[in-house]
Protein backbone atom coordinates (compact mmCIF):
# COMPACT_ATOMS: atom_id res chain seq x y z
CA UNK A 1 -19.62 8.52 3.34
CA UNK A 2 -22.66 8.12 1.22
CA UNK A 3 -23.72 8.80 -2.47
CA UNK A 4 -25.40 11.62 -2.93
CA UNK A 5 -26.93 12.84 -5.75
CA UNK A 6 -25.62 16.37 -7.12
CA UNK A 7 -29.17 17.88 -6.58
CA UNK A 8 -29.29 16.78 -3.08
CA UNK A 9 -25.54 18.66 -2.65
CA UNK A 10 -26.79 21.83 -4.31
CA UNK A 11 -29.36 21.93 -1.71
CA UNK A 12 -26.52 21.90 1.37
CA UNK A 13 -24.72 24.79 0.65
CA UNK A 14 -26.98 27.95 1.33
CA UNK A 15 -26.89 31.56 2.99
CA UNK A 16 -25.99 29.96 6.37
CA UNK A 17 -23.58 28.03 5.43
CA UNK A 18 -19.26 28.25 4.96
CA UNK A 19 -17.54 26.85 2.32
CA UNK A 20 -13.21 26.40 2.37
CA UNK A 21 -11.18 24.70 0.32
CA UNK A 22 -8.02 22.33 0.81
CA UNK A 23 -5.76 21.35 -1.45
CA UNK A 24 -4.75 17.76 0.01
CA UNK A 25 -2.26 15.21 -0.76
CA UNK A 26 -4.97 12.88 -1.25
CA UNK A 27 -7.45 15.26 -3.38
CA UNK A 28 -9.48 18.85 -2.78
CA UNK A 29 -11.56 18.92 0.66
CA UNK A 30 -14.38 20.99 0.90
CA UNK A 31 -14.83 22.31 4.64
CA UNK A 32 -17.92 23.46 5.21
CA UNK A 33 -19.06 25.09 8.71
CA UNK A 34 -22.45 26.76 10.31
CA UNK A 35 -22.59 28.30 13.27
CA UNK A 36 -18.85 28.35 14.13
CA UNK A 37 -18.80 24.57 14.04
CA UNK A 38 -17.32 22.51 10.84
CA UNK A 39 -20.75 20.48 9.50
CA UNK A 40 -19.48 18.36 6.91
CA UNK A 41 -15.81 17.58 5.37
CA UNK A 42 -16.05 15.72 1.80
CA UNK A 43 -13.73 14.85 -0.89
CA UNK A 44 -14.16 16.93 -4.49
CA UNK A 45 -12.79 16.70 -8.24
CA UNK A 46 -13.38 20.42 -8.32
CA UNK A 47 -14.42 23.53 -6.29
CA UNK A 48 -18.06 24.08 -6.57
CA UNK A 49 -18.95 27.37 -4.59
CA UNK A 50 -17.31 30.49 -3.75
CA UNK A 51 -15.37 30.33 -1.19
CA UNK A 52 -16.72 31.77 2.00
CA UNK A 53 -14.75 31.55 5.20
CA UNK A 54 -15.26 32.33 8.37
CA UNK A 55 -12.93 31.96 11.49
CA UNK A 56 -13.63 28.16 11.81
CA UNK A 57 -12.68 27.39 8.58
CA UNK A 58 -9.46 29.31 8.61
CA UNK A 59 -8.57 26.98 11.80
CA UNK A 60 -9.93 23.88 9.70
CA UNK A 61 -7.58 24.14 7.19
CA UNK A 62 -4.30 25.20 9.39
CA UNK A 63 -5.21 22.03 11.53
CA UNK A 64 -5.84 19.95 8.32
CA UNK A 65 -2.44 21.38 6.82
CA UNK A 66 -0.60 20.84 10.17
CA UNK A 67 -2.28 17.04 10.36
CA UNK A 68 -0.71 16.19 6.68
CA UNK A 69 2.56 17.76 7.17
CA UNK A 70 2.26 15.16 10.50
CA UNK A 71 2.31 17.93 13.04
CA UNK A 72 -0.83 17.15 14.14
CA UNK A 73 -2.09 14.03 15.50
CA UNK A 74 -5.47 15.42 17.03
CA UNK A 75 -7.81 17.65 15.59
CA UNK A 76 -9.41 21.30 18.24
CA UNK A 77 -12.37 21.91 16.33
CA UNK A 78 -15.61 22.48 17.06
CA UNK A 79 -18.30 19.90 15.72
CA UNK A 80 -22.06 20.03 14.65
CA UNK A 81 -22.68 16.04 14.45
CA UNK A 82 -25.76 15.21 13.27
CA UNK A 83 -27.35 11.58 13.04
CA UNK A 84 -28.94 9.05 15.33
CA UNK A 85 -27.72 8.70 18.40
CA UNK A 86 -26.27 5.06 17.76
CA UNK A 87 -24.60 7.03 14.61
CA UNK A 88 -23.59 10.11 17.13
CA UNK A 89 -22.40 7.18 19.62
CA UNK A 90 -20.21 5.59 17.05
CA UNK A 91 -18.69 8.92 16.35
CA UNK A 92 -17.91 9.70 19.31
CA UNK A 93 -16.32 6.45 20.08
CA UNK A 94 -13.87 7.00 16.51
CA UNK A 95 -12.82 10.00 17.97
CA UNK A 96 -11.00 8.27 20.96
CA UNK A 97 -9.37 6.30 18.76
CA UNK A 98 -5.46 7.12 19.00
CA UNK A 99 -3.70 8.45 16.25
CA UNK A 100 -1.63 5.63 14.93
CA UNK A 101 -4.09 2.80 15.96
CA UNK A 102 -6.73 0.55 14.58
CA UNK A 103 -9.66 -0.93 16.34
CA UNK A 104 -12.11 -3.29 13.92
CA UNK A 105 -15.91 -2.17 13.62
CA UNK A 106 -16.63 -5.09 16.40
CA UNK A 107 -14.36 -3.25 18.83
CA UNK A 108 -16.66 -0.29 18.23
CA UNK A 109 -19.79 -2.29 18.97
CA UNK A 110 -18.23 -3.80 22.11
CA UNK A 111 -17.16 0.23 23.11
CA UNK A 112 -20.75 1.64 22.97
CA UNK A 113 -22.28 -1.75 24.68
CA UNK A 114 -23.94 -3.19 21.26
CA UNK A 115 -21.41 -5.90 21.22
CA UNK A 116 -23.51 -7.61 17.74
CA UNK A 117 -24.04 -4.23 15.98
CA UNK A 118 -20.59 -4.71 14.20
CA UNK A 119 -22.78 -4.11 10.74
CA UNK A 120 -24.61 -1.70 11.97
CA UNK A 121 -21.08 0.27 13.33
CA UNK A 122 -20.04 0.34 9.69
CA UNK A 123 -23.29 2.06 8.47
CA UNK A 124 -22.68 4.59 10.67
CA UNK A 125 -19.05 4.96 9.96
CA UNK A 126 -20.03 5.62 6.25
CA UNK A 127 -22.33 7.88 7.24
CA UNK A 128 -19.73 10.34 8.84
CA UNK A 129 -19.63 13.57 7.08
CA UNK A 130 -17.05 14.86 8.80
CA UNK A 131 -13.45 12.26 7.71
CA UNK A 132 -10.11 12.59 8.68
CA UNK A 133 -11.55 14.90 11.72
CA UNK A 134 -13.88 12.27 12.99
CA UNK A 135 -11.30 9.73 11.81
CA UNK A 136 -13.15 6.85 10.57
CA UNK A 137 -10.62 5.65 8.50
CA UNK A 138 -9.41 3.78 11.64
CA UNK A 139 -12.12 1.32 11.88
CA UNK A 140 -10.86 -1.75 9.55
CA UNK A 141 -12.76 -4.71 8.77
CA UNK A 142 -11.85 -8.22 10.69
CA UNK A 143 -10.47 -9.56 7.23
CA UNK A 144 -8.89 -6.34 5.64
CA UNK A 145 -8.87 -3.09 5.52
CA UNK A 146 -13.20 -2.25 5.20
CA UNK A 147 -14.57 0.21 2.74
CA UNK A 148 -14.29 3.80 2.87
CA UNK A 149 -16.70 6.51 1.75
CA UNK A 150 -14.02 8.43 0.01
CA UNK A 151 -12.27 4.88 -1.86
CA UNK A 152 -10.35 2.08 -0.63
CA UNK A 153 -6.83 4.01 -1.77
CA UNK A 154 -7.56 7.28 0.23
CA UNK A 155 -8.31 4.77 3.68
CA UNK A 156 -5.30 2.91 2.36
CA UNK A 157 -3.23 6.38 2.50
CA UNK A 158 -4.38 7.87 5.38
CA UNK A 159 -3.49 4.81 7.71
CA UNK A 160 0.14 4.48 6.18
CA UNK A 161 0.33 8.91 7.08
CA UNK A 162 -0.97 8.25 10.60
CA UNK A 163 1.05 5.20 11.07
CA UNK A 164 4.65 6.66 9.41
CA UNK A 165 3.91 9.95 11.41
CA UNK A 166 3.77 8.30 14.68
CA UNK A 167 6.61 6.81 14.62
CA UNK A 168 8.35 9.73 14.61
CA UNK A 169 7.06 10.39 18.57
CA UNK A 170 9.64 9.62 21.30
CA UNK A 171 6.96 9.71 23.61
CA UNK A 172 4.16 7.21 22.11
């Protein structure tokens, strides 16, 4: 995910807007949704609204809760994705990405038929404002593991959860 500026933040949350709050194992998430859809999912050092839920928040954080107990491997929520469409294209293609599983930022060019935009995937995977749900953490560089948005130790974590979860499953 990007840097933003706090002023630019202030500006997100307003009257039409949700705000929840998860304590995670790897920090505080702030949910926010509009419209009955979750908008934007972002790591925090502290809460910075009120919270304000609404039904699609409450299911946010039971799925996010169920996901880091390792109950869940797939997320049912409903999405507002906004972006390009090469950005909304390379979300899209992260969310078919099993739980579990890697693929490198080429293999997400090569999915959306931009076989050379393997730079280009990685702008748009730090772009996502919507992690763990939209699970970018999954896309890893050729040579290593790739940046993340939310730091290095938080990719680092959530790829040892999804890998020690599954396998747990008989079936995969």
């Amino acid at each position: 995910m990007c840097q933003k500026n706090k002023s630019d933040d202030l500006k997100k949350v307003n009257f039409d807007r949700y705000v929840a709050y998860l304590d995670s194992p790897i920090g505080l998430l702030e949910i926010q949704s509009k419209q009955e859809k979750i908008v934007e999912l972002n790591f925090r050092k502290e809460k910075r609204y009120k919270e304000q839920l609404d039904s699609t928040l409450i299911e946010a954080q039971k799925q996010l809760n169920d996901y880091f107990s390792g109950e869940r491997k797939e997320f049912d929520l409903a999405l507002k994705i906004t972006g390009t469409e090469f950005q909304k294209d390379v979300w899209q293609e992260l969310m078919k990405i099993p739980y579990g599983h890697t693929v490198s930022y080429k293999d997400i060019a090569i999915a959306i038929g931009n076989n050379n935009a393997y730079r280009a995937v990685g702008n748009a995977n730090n772009k996502n404002q919507i992690p763990i749900i939209i699970p970018c953490h999954r896309v890893v560089g050729s040579n290593g593991i790739g940046g993340y948005g939310a730091n290095t130790s938080r990719k680092k974590w959530l790829l040892e959860h999804d890998k020690n979860n599954l396998k747990g499953d008989k079936d995969e």
